[in-house]
N, C-alpha and C. Protein backbone atom coordinates (compact mmCIF):
# COMPACT_ATOMS: atom_id res chain seq x y z
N UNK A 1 0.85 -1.17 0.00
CA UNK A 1 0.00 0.00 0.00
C UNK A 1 0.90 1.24 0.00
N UNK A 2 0.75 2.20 -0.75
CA UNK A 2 1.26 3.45 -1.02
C UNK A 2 1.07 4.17 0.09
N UNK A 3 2.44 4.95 0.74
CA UNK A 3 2.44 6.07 2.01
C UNK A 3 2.33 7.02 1.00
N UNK A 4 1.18 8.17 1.71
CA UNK A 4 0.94 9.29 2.07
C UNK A 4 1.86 10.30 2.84
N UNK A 5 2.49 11.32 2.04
CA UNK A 5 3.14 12.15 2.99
C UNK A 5 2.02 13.52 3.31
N UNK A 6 1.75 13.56 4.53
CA UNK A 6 1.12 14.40 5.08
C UNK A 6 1.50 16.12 4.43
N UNK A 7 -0.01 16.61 3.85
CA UNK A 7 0.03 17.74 3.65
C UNK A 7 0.40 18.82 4.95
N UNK A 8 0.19 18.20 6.22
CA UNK A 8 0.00 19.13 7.24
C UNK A 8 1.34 19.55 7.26
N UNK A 9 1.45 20.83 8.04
CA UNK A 9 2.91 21.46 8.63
C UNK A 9 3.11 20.41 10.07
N UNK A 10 4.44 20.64 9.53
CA UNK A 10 5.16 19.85 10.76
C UNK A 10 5.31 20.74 12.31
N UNK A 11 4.95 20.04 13.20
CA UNK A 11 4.38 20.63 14.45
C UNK A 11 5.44 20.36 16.13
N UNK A 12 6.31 19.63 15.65
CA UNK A 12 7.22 19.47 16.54
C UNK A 12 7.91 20.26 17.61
N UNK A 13 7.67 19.56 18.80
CA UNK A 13 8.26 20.85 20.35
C UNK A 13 9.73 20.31 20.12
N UNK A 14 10.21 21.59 21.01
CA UNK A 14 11.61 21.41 21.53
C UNK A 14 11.80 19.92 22.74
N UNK A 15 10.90 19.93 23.36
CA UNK A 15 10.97 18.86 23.97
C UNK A 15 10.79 17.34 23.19
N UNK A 16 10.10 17.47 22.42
CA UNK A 16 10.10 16.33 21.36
C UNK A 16 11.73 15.77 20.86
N UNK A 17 11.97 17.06 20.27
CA UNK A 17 13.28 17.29 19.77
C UNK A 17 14.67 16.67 20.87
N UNK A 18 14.89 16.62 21.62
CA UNK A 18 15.47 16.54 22.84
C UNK A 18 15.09 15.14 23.45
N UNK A 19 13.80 14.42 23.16
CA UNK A 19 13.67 12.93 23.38
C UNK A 19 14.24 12.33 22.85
N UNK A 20 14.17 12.61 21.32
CA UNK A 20 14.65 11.78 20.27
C UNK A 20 16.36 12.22 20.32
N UNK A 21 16.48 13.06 20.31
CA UNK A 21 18.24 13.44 20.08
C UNK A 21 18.64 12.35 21.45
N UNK A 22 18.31 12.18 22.44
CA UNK A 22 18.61 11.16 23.55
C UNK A 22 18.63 9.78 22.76
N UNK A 23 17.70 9.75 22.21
CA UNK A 23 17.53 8.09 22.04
C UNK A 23 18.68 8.17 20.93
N UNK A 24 18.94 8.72 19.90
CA UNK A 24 19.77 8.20 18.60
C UNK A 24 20.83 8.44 19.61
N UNK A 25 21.08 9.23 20.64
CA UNK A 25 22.74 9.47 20.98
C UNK A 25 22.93 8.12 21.98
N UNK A 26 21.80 7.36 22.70
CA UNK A 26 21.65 6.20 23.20
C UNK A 26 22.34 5.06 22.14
N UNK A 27 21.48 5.20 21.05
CA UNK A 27 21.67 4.26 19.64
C UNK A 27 23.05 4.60 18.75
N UNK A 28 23.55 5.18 18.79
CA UNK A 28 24.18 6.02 17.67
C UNK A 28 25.47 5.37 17.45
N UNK A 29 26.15 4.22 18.40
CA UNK A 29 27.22 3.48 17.60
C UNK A 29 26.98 1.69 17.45
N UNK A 30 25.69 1.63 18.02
CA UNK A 30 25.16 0.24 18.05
C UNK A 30 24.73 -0.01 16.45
N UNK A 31 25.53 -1.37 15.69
CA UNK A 31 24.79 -1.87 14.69
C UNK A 31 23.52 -1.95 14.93
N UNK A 32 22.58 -1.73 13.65
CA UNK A 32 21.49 -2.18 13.51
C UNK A 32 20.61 -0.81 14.61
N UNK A 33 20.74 -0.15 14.43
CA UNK A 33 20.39 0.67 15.24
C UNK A 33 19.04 2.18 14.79
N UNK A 34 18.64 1.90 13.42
CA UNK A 34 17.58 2.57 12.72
C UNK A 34 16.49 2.19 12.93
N UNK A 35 16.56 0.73 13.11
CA UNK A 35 15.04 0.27 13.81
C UNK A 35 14.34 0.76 14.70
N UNK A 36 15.25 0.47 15.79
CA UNK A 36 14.60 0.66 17.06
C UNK A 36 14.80 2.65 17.24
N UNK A 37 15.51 3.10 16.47
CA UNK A 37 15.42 4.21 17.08
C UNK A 37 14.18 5.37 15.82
N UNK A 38 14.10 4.46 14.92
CA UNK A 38 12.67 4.81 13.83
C UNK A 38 11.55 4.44 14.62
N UNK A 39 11.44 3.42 15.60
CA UNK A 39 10.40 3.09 16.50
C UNK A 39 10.20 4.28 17.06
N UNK A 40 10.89 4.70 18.43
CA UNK A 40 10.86 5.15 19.40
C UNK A 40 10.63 6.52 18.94
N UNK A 41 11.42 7.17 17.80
CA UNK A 41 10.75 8.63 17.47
C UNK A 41 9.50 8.78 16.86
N UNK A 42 8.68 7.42 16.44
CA UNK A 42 7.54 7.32 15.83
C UNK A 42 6.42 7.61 17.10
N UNK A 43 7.05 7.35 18.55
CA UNK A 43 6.74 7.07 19.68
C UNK A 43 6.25 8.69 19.57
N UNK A 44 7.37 9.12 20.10
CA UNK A 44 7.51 10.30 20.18
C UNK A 44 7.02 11.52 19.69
N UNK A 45 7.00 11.37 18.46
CA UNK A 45 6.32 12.31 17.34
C UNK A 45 5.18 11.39 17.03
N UNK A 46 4.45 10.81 16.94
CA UNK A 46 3.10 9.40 16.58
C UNK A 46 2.94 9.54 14.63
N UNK A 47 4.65 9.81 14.42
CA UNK A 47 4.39 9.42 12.80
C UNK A 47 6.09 10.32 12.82
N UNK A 48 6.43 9.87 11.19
CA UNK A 48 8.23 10.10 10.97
C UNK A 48 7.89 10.97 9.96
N UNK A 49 7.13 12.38 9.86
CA UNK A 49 7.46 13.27 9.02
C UNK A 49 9.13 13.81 8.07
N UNK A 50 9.22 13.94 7.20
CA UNK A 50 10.69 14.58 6.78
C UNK A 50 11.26 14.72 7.62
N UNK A 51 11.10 15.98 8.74
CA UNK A 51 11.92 16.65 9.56
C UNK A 51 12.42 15.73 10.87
N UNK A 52 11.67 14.96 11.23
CA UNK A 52 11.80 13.66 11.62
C UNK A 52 13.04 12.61 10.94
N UNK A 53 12.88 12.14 9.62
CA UNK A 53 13.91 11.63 9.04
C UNK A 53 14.90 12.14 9.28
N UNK A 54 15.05 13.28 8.47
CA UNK A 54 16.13 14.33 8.47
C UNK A 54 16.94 14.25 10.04
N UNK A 55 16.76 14.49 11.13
CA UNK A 55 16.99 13.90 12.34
C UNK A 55 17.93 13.14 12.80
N UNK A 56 17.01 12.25 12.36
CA UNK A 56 17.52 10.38 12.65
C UNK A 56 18.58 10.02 11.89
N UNK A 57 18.62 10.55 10.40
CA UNK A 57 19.89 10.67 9.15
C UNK A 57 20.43 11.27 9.80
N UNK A 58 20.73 12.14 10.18
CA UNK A 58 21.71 13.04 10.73
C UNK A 58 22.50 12.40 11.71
N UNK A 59 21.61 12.17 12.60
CA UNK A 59 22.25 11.86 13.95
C UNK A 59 22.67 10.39 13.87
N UNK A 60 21.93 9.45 13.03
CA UNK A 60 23.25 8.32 13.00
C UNK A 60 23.49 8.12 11.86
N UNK A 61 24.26 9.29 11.27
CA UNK A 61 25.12 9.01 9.51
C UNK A 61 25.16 7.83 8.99
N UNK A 62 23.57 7.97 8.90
CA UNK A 62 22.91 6.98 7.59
C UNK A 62 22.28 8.04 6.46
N UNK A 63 22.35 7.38 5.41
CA UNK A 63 21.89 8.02 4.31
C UNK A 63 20.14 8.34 4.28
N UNK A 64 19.78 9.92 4.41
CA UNK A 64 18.30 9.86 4.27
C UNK A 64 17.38 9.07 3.82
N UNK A 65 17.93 8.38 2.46
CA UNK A 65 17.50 8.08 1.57
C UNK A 65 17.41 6.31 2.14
N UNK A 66 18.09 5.90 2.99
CA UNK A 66 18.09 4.21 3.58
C UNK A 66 17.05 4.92 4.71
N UNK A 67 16.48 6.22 5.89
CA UNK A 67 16.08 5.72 6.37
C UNK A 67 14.61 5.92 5.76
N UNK A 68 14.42 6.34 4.26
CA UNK A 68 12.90 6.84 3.96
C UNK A 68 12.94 5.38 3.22
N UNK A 69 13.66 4.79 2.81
CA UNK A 69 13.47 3.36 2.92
C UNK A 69 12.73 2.20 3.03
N UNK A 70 13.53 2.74 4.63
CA UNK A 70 12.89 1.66 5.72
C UNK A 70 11.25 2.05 6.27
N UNK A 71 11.47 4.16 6.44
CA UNK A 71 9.95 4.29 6.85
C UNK A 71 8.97 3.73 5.88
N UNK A 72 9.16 3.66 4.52
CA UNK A 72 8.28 3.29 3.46
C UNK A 72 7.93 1.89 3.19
N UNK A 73 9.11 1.06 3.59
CA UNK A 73 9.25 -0.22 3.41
C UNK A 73 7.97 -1.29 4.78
N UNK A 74 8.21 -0.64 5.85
CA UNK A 74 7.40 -1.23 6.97
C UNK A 74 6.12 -0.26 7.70
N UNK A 75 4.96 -1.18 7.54
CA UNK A 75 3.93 -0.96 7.80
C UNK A 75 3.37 -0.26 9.14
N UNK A 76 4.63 -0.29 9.90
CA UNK A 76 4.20 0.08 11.07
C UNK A 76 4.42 1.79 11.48
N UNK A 77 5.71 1.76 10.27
CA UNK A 77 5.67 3.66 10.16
C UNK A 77 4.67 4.30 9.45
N UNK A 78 4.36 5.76 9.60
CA UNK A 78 3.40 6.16 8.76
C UNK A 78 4.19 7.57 8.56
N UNK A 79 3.77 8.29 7.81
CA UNK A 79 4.07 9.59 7.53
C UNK A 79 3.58 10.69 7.51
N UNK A 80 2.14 10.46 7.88
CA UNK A 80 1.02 11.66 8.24
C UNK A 80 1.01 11.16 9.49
N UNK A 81 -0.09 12.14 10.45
CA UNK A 81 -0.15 12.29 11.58
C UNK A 81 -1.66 11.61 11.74
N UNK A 82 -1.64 10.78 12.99
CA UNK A 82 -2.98 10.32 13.29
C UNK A 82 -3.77 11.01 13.98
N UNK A 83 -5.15 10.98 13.81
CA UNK A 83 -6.23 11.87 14.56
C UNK A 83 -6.12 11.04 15.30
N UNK A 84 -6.96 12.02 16.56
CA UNK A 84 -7.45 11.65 18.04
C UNK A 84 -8.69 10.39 17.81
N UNK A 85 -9.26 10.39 16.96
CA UNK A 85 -9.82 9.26 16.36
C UNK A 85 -9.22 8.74 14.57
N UNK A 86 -8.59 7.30 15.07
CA UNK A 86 -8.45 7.10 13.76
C UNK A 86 -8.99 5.76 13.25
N UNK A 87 -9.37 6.36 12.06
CA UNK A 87 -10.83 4.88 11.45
C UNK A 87 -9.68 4.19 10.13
N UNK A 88 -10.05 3.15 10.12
CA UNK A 88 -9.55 2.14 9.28
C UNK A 88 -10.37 1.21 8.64
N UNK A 89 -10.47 1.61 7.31
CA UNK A 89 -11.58 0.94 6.54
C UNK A 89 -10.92 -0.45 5.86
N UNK A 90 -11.84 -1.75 6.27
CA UNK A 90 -10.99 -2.54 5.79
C UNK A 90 -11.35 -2.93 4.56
N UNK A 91 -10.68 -2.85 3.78
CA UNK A 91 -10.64 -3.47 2.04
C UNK A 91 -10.49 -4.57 1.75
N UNK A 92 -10.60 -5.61 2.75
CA UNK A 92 -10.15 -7.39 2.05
C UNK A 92 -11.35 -7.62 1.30
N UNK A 93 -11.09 -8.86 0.80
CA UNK A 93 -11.87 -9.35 0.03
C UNK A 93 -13.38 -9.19 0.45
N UNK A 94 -14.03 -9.72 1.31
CA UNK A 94 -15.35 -10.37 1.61
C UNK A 94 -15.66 -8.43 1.93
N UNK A 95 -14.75 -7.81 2.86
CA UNK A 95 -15.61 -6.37 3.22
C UNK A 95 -15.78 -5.88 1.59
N UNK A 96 -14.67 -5.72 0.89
CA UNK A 96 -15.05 -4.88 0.04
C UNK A 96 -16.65 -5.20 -1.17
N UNK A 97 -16.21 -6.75 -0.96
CA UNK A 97 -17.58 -7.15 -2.03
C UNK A 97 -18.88 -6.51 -1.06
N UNK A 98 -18.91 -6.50 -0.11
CA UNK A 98 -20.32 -5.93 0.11
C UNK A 98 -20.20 -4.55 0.94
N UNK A 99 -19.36 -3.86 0.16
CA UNK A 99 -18.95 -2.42 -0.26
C UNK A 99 -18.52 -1.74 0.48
N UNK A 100 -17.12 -2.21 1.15
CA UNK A 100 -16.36 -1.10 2.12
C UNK A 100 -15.88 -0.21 1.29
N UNK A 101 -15.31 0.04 -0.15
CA UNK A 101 -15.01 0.49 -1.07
C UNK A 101 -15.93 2.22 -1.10
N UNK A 102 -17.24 1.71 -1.12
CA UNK A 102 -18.20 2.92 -0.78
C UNK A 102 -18.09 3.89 0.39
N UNK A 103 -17.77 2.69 1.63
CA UNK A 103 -17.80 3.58 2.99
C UNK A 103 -16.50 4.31 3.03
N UNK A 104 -15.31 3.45 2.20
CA UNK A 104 -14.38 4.66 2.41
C UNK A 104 -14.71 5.90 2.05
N UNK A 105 -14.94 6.18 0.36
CA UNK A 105 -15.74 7.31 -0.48
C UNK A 105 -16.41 8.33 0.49
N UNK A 106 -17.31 7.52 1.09
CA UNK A 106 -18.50 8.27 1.75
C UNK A 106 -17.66 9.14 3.38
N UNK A 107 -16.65 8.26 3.93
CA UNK A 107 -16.44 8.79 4.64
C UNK A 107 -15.03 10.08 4.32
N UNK A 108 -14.36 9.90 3.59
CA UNK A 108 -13.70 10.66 3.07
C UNK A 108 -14.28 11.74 2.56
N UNK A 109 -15.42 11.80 2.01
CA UNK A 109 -16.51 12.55 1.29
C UNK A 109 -16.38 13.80 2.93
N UNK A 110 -17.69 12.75 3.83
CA UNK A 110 -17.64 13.50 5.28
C UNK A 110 -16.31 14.37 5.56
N UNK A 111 -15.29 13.50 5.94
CA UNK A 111 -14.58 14.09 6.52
C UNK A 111 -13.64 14.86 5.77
N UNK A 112 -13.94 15.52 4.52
CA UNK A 112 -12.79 16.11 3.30
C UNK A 112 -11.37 15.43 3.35
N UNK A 113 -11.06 14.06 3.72
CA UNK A 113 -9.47 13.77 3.75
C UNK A 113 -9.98 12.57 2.83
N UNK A 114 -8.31 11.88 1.92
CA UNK A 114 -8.56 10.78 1.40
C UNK A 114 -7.82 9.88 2.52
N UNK A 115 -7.29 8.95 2.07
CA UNK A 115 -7.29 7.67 2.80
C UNK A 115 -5.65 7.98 2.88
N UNK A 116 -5.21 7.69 4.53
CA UNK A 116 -4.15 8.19 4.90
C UNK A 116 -3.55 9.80 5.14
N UNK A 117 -4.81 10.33 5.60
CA UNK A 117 -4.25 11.69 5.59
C UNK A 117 -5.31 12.16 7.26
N UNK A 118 -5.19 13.11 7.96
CA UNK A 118 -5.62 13.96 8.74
C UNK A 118 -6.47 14.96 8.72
N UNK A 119 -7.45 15.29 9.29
CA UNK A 119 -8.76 16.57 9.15
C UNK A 119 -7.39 16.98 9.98
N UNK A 120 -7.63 18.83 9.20
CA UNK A 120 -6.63 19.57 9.90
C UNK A 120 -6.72 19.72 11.04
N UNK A 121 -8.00 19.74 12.05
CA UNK A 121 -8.08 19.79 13.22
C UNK A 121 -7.70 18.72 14.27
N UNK A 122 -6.48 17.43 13.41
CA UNK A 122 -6.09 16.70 14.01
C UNK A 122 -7.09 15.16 14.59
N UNK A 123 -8.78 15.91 14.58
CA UNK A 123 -9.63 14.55 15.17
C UNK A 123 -10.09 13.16 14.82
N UNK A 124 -9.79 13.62 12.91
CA UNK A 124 -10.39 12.37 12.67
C UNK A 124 -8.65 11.90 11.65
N UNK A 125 -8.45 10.98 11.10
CA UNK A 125 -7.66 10.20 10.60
C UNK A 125 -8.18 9.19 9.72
N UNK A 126 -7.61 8.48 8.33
CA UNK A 126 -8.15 8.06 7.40
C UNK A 126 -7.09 6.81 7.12
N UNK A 127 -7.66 5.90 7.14
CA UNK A 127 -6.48 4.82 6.48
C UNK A 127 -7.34 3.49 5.76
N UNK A 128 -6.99 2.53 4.49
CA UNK A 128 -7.52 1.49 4.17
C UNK A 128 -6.54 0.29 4.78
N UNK A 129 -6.98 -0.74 5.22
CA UNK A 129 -6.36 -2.04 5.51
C UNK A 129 -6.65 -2.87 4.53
N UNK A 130 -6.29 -4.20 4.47
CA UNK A 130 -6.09 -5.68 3.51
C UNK A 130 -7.26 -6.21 4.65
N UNK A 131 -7.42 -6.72 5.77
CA UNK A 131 -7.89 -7.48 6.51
C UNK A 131 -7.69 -7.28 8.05
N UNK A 132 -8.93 -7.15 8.56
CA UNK A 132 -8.86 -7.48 10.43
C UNK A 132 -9.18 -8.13 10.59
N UNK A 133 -9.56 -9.13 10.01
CA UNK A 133 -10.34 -10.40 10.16
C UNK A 133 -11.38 -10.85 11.10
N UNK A 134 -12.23 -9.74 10.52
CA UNK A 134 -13.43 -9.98 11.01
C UNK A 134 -14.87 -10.22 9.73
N UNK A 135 -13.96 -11.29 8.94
CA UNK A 135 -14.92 -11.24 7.71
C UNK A 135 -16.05 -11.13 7.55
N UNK A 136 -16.75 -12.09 9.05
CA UNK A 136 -18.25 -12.60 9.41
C UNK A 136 -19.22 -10.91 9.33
N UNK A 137 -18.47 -10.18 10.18
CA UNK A 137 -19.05 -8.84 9.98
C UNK A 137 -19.24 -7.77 9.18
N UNK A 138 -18.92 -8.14 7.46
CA UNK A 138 -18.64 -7.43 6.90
C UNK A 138 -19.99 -6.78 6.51
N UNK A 139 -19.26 -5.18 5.69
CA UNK A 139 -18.00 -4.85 6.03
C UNK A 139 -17.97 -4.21 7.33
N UNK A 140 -16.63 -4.06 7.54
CA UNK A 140 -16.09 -3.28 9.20
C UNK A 140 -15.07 -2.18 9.05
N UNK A 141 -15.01 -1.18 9.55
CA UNK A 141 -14.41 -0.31 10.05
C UNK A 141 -14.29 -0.20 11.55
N UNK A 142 -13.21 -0.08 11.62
CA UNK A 142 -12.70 0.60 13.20
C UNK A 142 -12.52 1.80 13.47
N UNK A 143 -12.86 2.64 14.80
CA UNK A 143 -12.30 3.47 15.28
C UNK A 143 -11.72 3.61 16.29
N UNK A 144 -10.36 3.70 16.36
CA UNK A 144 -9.57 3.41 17.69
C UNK A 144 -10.13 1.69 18.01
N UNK A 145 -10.07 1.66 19.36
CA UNK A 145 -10.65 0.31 19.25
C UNK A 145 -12.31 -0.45 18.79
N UNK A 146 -12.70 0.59 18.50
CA UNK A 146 -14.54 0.46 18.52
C UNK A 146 -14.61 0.35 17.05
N UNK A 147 -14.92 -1.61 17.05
CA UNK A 147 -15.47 -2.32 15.65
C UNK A 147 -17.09 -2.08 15.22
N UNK A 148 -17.19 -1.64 13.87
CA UNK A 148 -18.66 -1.28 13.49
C UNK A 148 -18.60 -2.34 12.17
N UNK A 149 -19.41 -3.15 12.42
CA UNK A 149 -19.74 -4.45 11.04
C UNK A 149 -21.06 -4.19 10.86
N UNK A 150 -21.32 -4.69 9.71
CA UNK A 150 -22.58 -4.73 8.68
C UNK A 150 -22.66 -3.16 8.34
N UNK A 151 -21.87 -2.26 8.36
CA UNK A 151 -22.04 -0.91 8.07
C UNK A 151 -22.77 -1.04 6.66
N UNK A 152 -23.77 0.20 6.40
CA UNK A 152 -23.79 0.24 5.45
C UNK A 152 -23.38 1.97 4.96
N UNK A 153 -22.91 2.52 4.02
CA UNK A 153 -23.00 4.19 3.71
C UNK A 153 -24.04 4.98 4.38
N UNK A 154 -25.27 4.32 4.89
CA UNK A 154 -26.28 5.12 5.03
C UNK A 154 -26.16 5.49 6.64
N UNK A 155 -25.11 5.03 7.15
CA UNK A 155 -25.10 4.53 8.73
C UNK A 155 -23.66 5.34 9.18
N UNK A 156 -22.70 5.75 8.16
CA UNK A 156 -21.52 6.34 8.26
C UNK A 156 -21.79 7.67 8.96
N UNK A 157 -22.40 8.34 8.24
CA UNK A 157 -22.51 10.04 9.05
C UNK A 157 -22.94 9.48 10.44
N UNK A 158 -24.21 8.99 10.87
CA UNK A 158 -24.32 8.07 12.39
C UNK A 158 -23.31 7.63 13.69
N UNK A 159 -22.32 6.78 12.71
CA UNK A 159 -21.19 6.77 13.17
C UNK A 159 -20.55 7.63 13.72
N UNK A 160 -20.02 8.57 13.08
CA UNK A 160 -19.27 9.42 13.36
C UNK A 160 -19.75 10.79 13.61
N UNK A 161 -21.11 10.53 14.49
CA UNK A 161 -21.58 11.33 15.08
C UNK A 161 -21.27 11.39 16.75
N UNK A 162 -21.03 9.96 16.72
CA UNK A 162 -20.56 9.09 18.02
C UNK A 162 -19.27 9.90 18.70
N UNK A 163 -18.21 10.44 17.41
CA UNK A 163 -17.15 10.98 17.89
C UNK A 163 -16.93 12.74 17.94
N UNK A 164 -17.88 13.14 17.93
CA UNK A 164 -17.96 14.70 17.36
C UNK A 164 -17.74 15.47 18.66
């Protein structure tokens, strides 16, 4: 699945800044050491914007370009910023045949973002999955932890009335 680099401006404190410069200077002559410290600023910041990369390249003279890589390569980094609620529409097989495909549309529609991106006000968040495997319920979306199956489009604005 294709990363999204977040339209938003990058929002980072000095204190942020100062977590992470700890951890790479923790990490910074240990092999193998981009992982765990691409984790922990993901921690930190809750996504590896540029300025973020830029950072982590710096501080353990690796090539930008190995660690946008790795953020691109594994599923667990992202590159936009997550809302305070974030929904995940799942696209596997069985949801989409009985039309998660729509509820993304519809909710993207709602919330003006496409899939993988942030309402500027930070609350809501947009992403498609392969499978949660909850086929029986299809289709399903999540928010944060709260599973909604048999959705249909007509039930989406409803939803996410829940979080307003």
């Amino acid at each position: 699945m294709r990363k999204i680099i977040s339209s938003l401006p990058f929002k980072g404190t000095e204190e942020q800044k100062q977590k992470l410069q700890a951890v790479i200077e923790e990490h910074k002559d240990m092999a193998g050491a981009l992982m765990p410290v691409l984790q922990e600023a993901q921690e930190i910041y809750g996504y590896l914007p540029y300025e973020v990369q830029l950072m982590v390249a710096e501080g353990l003279n690796v090539p930008l370009e190995e660690v946008y890589g790795v953020v691109t390569f594994y599923s667990q980094f992202s590159l936009s910023p997550k809302g305070k609620y974030h929904i995940s529409v799942c696209l596997g097989t069985a949801c989409y045949v009985k039309g998660s495909g729509d509820i993304l549309n519809k909710l993207s529609e709602i919330l003006g973002i496409k899939s993988e991106e942030c309402t500027p006000d930070g609350k809501f968040s947009l992403t498609a999955c392969r499978c949660i495997g909850a086929c029986g319920l299809a289709p399903v979306i999540t928010i944060n932890d709260d599973v909604y199956g048999r959705l249909t489009v007509d039930q989406v604005k409803d939803v996410l009335a829940k979080y307003e």
